[in-house]
C-alpha atoms as a PDB file:
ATOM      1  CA  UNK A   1     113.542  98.250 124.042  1.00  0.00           C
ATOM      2  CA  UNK A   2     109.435  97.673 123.229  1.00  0.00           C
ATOM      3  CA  UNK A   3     109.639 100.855 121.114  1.00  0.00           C
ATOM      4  CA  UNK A   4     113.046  99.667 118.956  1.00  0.00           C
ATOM      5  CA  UNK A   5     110.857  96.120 118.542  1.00  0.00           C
ATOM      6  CA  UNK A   6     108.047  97.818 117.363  1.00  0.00           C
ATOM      7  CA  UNK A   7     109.997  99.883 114.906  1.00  0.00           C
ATOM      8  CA  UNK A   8     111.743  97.107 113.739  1.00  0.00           C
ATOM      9  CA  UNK A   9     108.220  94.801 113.204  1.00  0.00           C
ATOM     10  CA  UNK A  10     107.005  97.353 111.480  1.00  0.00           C
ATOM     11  CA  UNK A  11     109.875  98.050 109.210  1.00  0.00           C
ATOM     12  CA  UNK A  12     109.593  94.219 108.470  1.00  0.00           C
ATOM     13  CA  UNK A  13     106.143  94.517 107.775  1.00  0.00           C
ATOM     14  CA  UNK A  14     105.881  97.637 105.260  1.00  0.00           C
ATOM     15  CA  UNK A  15     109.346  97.386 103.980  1.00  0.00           C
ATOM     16  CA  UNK A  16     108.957  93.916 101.085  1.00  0.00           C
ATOM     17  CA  UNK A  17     104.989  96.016 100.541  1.00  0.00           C
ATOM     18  CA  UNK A  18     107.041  99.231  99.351  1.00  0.00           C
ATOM     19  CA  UNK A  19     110.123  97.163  97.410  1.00  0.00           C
ATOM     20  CA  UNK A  20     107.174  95.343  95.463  1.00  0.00           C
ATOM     21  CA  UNK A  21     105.209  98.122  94.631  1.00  0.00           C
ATOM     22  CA  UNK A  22     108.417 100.053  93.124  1.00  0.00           C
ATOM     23  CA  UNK A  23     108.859  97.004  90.976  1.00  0.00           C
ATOM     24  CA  UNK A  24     105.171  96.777  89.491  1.00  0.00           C
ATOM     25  CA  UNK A  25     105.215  98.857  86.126  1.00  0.00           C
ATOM     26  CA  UNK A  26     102.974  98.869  83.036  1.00  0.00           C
ATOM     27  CA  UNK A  27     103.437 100.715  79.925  1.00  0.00           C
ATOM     28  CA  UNK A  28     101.303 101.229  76.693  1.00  0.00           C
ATOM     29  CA  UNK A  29     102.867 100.050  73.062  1.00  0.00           C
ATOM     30  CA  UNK A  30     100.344 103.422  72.100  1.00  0.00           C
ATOM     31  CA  UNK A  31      98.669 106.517  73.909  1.00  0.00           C
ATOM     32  CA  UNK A  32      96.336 107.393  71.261  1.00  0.00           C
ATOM     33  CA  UNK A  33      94.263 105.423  68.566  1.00  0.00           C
ATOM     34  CA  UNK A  34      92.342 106.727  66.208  1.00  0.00           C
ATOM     35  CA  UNK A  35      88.995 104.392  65.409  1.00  0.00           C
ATOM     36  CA  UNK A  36      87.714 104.251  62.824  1.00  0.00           C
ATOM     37  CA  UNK A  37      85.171 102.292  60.132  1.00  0.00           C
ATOM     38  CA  UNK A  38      86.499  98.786  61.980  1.00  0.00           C
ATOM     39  CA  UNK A  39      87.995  99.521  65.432  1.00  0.00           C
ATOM     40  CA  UNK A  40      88.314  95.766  65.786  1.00  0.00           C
ATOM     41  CA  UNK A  41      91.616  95.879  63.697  1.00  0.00           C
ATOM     42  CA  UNK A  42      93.419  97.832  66.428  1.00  0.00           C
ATOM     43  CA  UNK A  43      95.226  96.020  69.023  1.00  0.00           C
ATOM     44  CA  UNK A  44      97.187  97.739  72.122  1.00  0.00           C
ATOM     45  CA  UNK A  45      99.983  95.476  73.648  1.00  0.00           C
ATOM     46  CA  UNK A  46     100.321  96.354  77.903  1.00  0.00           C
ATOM     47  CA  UNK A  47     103.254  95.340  79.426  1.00  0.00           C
ATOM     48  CA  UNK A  48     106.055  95.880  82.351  1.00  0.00           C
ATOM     49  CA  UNK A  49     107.371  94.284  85.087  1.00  0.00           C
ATOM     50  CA  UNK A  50     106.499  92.321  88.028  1.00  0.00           C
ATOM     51  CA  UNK A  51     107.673  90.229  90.847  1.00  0.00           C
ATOM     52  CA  UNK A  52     108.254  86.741  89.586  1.00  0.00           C
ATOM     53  CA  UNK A  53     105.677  83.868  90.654  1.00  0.00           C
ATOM     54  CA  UNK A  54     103.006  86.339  91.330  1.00  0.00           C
ATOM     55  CA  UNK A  55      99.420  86.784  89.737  1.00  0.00           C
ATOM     56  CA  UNK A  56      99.709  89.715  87.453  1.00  0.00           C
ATOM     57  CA  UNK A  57      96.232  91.330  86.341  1.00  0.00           C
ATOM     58  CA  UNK A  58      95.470  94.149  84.224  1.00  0.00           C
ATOM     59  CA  UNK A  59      92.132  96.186  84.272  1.00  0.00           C
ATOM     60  CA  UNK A  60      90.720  98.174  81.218  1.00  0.00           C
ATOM     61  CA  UNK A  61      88.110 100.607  82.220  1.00  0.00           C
ATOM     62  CA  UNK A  62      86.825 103.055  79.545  1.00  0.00           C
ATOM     63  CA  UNK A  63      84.775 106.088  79.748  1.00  0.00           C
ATOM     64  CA  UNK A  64      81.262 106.042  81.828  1.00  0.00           C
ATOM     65  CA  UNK A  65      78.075 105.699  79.598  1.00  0.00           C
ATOM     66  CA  UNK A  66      74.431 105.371  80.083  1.00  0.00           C
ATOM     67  CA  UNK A  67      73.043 101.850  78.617  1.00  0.00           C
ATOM     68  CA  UNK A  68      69.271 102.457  78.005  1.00  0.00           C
ATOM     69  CA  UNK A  69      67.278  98.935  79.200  1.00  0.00           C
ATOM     70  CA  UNK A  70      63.415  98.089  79.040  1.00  0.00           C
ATOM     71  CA  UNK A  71      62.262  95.207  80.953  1.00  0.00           C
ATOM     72  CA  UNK A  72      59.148  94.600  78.758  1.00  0.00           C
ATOM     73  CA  UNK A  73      59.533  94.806  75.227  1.00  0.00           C
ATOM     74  CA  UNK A  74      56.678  95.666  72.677  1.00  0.00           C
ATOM     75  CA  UNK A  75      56.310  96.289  69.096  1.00  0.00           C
ATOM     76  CA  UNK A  76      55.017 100.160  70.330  1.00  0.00           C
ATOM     77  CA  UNK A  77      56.656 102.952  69.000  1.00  0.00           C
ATOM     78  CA  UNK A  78      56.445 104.483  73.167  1.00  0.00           C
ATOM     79  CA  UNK A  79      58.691 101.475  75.492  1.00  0.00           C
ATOM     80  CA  UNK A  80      56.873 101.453  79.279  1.00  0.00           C
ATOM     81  CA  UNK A  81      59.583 101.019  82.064  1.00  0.00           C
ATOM     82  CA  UNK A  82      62.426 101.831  80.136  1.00  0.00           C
ATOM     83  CA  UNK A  83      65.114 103.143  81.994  1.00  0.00           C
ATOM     84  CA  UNK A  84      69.034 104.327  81.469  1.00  0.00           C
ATOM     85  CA  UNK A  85      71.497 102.657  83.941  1.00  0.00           C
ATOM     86  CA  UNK A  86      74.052 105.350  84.508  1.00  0.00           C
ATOM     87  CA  UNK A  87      76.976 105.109  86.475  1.00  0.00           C
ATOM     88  CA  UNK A  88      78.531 102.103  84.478  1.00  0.00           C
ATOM     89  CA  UNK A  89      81.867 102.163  82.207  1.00  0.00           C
ATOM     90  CA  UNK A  90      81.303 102.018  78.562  1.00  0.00           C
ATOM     91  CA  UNK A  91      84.064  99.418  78.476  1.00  0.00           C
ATOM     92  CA  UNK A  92      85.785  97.394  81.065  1.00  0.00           C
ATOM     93  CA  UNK A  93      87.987  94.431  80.687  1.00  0.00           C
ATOM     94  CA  UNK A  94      90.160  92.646  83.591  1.00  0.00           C
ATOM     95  CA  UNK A  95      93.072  89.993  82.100  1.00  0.00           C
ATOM     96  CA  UNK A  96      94.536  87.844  83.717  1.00  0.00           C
ATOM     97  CA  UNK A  97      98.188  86.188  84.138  1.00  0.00           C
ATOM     98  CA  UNK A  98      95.825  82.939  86.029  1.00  0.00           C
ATOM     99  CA  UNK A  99      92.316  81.299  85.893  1.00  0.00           C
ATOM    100  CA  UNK A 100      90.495  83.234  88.715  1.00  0.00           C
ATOM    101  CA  UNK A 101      89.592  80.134  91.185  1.00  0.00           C
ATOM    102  CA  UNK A 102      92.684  80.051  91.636  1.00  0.00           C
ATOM    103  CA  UNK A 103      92.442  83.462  93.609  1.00  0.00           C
ATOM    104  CA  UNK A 104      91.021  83.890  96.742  1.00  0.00           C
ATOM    105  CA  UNK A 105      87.525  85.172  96.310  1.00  0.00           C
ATOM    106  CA  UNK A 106      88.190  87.727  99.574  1.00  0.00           C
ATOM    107  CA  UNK A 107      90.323  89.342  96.757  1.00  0.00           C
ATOM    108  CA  UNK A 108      87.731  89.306  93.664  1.00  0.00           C
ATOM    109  CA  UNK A 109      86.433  92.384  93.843  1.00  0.00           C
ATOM    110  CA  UNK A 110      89.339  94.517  94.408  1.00  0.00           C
ATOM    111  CA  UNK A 111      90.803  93.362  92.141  1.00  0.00           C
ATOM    112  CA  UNK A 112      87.758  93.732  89.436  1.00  0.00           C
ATOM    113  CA  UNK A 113      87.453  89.501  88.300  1.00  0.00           C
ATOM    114  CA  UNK A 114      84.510  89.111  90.347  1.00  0.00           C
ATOM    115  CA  UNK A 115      81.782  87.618  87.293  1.00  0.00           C
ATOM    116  CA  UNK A 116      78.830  89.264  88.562  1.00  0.00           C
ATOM    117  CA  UNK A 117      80.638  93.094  88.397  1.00  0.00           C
ATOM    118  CA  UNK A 118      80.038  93.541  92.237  1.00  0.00           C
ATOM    119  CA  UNK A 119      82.633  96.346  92.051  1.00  0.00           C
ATOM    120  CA  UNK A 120      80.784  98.633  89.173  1.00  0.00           C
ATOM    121  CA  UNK A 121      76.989  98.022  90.558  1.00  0.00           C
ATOM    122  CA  UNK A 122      77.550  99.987  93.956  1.00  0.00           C
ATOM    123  CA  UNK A 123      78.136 102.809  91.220  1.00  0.00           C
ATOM    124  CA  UNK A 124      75.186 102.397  89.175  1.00  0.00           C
ATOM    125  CA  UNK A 125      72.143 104.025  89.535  1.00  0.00           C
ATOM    126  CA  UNK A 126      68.813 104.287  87.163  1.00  0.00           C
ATOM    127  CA  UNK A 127      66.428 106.931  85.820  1.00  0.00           C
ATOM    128  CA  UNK A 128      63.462 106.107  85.122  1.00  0.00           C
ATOM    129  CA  UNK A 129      62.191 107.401  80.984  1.00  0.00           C
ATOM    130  CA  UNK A 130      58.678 107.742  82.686  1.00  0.00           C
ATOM    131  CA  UNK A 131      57.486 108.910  86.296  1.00  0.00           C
ATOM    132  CA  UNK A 132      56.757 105.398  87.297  1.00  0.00           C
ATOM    133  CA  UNK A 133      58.079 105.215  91.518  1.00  0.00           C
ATOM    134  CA  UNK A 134      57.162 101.944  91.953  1.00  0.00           C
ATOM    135  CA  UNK A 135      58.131 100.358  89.369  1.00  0.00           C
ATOM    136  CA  UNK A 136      61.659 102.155  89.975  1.00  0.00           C
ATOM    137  CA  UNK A 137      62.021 100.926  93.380  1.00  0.00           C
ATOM    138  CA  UNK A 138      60.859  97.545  92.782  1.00  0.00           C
ATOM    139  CA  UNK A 139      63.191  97.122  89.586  1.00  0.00           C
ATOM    140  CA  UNK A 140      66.100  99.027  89.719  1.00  0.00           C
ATOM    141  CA  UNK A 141      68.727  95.654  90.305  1.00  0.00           C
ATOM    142  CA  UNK A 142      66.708  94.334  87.461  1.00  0.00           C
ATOM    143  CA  UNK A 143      67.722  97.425  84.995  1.00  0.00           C
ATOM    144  CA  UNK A 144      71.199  97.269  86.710  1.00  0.00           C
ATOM    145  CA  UNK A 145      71.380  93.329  86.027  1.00  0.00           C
ATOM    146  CA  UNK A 146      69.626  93.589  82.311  1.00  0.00           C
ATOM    147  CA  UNK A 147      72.472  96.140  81.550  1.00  0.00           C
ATOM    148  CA  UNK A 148      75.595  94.117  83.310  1.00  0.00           C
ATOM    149  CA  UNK A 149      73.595  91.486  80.718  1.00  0.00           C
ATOM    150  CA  UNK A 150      73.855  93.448  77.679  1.00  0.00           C
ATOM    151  CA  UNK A 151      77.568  94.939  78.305  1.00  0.00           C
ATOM    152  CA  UNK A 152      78.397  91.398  78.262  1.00  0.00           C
ATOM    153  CA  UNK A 153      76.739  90.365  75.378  1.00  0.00           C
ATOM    154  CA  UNK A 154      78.444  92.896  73.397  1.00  0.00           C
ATOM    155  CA  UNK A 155      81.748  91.762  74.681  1.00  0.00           C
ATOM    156  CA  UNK A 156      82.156  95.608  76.234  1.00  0.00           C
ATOM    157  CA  UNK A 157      82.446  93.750  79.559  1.00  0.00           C
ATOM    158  CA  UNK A 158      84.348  90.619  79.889  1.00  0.00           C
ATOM    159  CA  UNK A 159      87.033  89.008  82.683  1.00  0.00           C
ATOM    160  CA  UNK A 160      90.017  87.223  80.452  1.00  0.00           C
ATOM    161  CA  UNK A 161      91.437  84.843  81.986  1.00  0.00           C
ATOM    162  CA  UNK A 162      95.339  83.412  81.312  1.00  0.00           C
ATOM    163  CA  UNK A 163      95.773  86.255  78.625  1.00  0.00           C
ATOM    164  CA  UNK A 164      98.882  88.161  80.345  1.00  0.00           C
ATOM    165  CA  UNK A 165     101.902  85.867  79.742  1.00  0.00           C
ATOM    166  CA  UNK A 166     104.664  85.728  82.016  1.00  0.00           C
ATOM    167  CA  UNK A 167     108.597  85.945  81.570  1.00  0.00           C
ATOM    168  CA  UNK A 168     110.758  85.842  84.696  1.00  0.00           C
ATOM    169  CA  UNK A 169     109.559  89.536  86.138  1.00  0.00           C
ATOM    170  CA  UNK A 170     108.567  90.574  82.097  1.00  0.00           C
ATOM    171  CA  UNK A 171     104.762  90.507  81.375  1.00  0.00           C
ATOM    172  CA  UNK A 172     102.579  91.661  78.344  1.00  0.00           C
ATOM    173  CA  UNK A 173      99.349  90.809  76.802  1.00  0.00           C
ATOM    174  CA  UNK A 174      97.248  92.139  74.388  1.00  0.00           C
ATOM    175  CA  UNK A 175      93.897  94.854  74.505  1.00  0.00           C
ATOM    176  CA  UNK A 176      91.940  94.046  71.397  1.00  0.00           C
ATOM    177  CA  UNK A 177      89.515  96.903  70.527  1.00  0.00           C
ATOM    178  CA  UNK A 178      85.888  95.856  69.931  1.00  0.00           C
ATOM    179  CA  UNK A 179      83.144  97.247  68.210  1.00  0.00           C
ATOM    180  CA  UNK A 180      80.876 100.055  70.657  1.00  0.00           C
ATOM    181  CA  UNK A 181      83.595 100.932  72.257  1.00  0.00           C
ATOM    182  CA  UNK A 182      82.586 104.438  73.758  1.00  0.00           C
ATOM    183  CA  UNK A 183      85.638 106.945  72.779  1.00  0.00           C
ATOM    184  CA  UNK A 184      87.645 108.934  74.947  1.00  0.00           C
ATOM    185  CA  UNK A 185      89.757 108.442  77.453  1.00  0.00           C
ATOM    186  CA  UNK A 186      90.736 104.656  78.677  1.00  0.00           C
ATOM    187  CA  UNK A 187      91.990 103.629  81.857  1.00  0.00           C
ATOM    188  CA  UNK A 188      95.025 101.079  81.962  1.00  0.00           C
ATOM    189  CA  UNK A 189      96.399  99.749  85.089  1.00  0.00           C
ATOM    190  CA  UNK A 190      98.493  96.644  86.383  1.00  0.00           C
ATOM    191  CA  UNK A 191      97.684  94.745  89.843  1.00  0.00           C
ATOM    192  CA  UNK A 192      99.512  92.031  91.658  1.00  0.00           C
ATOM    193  CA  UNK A 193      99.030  89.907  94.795  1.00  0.00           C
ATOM    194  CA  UNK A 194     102.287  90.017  96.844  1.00  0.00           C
ATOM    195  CA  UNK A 195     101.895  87.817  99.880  1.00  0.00           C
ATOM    196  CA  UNK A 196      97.541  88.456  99.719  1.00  0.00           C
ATOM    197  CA  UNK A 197      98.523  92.250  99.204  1.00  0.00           C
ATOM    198  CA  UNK A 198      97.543  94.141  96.664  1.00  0.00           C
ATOM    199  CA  UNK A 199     100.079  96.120  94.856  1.00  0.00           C
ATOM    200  CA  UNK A 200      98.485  98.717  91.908  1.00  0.00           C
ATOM    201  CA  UNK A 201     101.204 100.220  89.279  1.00  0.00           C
ATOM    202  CA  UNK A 202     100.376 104.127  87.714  1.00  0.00           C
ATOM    203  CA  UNK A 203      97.929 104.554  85.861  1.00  0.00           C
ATOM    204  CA  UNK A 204      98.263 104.799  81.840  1.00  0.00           C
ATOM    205  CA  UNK A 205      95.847 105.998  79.626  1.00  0.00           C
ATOM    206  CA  UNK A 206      95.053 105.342  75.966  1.00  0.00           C
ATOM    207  CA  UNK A 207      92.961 108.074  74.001  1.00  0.00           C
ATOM    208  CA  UNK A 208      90.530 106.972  71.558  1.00  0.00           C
ATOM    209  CA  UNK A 209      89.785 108.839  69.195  1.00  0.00           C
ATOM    210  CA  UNK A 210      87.336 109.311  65.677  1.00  0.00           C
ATOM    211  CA  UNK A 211      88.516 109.017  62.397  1.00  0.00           C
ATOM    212  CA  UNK A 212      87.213 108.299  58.722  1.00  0.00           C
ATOM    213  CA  UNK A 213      88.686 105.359  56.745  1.00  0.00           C
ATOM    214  CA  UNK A 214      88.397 104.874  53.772  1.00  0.00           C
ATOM    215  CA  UNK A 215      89.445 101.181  52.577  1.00  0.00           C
ATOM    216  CA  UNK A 216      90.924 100.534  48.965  1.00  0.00           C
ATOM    217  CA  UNK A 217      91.985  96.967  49.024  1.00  0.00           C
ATOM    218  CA  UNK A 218      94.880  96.253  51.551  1.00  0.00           C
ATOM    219  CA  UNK A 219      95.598 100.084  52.109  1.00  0.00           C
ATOM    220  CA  UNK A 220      93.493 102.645  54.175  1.00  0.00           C
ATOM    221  CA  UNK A 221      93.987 106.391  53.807  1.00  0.00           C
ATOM    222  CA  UNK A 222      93.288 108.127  56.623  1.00  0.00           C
ATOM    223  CA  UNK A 223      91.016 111.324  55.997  1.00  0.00           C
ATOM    224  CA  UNK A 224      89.963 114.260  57.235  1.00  0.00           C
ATOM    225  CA  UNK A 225      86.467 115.750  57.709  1.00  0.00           C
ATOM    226  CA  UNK A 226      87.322 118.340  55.417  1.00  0.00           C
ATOM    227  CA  UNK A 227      88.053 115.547  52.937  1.00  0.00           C
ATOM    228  CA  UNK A 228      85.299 113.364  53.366  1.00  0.00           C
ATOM    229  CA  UNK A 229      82.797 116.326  52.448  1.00  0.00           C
ATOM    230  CA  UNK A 230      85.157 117.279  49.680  1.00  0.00           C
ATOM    231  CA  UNK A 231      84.660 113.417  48.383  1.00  0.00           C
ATOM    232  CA  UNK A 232      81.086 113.797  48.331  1.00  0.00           C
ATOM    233  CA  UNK A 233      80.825 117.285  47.486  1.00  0.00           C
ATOM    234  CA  UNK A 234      82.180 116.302  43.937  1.00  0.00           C
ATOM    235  CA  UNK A 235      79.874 114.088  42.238  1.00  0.00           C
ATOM    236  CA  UNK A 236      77.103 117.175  43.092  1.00  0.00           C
ATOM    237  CA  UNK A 237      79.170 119.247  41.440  1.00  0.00           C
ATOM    238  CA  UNK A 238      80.323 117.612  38.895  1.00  0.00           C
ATOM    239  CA  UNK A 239      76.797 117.012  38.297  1.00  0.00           C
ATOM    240  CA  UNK A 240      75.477 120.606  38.283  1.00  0.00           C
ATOM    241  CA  UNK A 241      78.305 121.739  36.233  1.00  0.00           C
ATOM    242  CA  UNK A 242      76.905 119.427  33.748  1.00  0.00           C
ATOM    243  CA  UNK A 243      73.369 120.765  33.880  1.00  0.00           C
ATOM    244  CA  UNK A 244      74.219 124.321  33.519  1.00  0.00           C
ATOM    245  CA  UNK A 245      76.492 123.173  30.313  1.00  0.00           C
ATOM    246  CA  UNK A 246      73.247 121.374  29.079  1.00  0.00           C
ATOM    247  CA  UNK A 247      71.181 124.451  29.497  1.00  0.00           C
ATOM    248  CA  UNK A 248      73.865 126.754  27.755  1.00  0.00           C
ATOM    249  CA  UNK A 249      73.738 124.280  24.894  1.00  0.00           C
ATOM    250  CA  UNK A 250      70.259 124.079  24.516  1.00  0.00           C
ATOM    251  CA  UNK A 251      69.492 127.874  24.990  1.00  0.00           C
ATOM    252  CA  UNK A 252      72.521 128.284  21.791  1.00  0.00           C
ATOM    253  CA  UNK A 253      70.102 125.474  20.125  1.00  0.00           C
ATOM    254  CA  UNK A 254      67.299 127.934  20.204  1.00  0.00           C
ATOM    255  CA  UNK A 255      69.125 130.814  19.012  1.00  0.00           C
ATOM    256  CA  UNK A 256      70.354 129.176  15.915  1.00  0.00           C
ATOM    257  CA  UNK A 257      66.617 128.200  15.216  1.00  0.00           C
ATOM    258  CA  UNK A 258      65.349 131.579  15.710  1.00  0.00           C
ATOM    259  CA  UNK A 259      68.205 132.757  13.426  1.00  0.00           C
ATOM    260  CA  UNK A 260      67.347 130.363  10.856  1.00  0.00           C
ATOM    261  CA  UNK A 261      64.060 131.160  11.082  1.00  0.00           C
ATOM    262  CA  UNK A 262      64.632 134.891  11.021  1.00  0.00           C
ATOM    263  CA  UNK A 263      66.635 134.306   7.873  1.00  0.00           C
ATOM    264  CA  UNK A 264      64.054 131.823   5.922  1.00  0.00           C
ATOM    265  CA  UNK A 265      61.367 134.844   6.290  1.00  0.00           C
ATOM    266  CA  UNK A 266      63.796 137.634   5.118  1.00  0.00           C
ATOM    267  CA  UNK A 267      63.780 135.639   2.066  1.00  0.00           C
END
């Protein structure tokens, strides 16, 4: 009879957990971007579905990248106790469907909103540009916090809060690209608190990748590498063809001059 209770408790327990999670999805409006002279015109809508009258949030987490920091800045050419902070994502961006006090701060850094970036600093680490130990050990949250600074400066690390708009179980909001965002591969996925548990859909991932624009008026033509040296490949040649025509006409100047010459003497 104990065992049959148990079972049943713990059928209770896990089975609303696994019915929830089924019904958390997210899905990309595109898989692949290509950036190029503005990436700040590109937009990427997220969306799926949810359990109603739950906090929905989406995290955005781009490729790692080294951020190179100095904590004492000079007009030398050579910066003392500069460092790179590796370890940190080149982009990362958490939306929200709520402002975050109104979530539990037990649940801020699983689920990424916490405003100091708790959850990316146990990840970070520094190297030192010069062999300087002490300054390393007595510095290295400063580098870490200097670069946290400057990711968030440049908008490459933000928490948006009340962006992801709500429709019965339908949700959506939009990923505006920024400028610096590293290319590569970006991470996309959904969260939601069921009952303080945290459900996480599949992960979806957008590619960025480079292009060259090239901007006449409203339209942009997208081109090739190929293309783009072809472009400027043809004002040089252009320009040498006109030399070498120059030279041909001058050296057929001479030779009427010599002939005229010749032919004034004969005489």
């Amino acid at each position: 009879m104990r065992v049959a209770a148990v079972v049943c408790l713990t059928l209770i327990l896990l089975f609303p957990v696994t019915v929830w999670a089924e019904d958390l999805t997210c899905q990309l409006s595109k898989q692949e971007i290509e950036v190029g002279l503005d990436p700040t015109r590109e937009t990427v809508t997220v969306f799926g579905q949810a359990p109603k009258n739950v906090p929905v949030f989406i995290k955005v987490e781009g490729p790692d990248r080294p951020v190179l920091v100095t904590l004492y800045e000079n007009d030398s050419f050579m910066k003392f106790n500069e460092a790179e902070v590796q370890g940190l994502p080149g982009f990362y961006q958490v939306l929200t469907s709520v402002p975050v006090d109104r979530i539990k701060k037990s649940h801020w850094q699983e689920l990424g909103i916490d405003p100091a970036y708790r959850q990316l600093v146990s990840g970070a680490w520094v190297r030192m540009r010069q062999a300087i130990n002490e300054a390393y050990r007595k510095n290295q949250q400063d580098y870490i916090d200097l670069a946290l600074k400057i990711k968030d400066e440049k908008h490459l690390f933000s928490v948006r809060q009340g962006v992801v708009n709500r429709n019965g179980r339908n949700y959506w909001a939009e990923i505006p690209l920024v400028q610096g965002m590293p290319l590569g591969q970006i991470e996309v996925t959904a969260m939601a608190l069921v009952n303080e548990q945290l459900i996480v859909s599949e992960l979806q991932s957008l590619h960025l990748k480079p292009s060259s624009l090239l901007s006449l008026g409203s339209q942009e033509l997208s081109l090739s590498p190929v293309m783009v040296i072809s472009l400027f490949m043809v004002p040089i040649f252009l320009l040498t063809v006109a030399q070498i025509l120059e030279i041909i006409e001058y050296r057929r100047e001479e030779e009427r001059r010599a002939r005229l010459l010749r032919e004034i003497c004969q005489r």
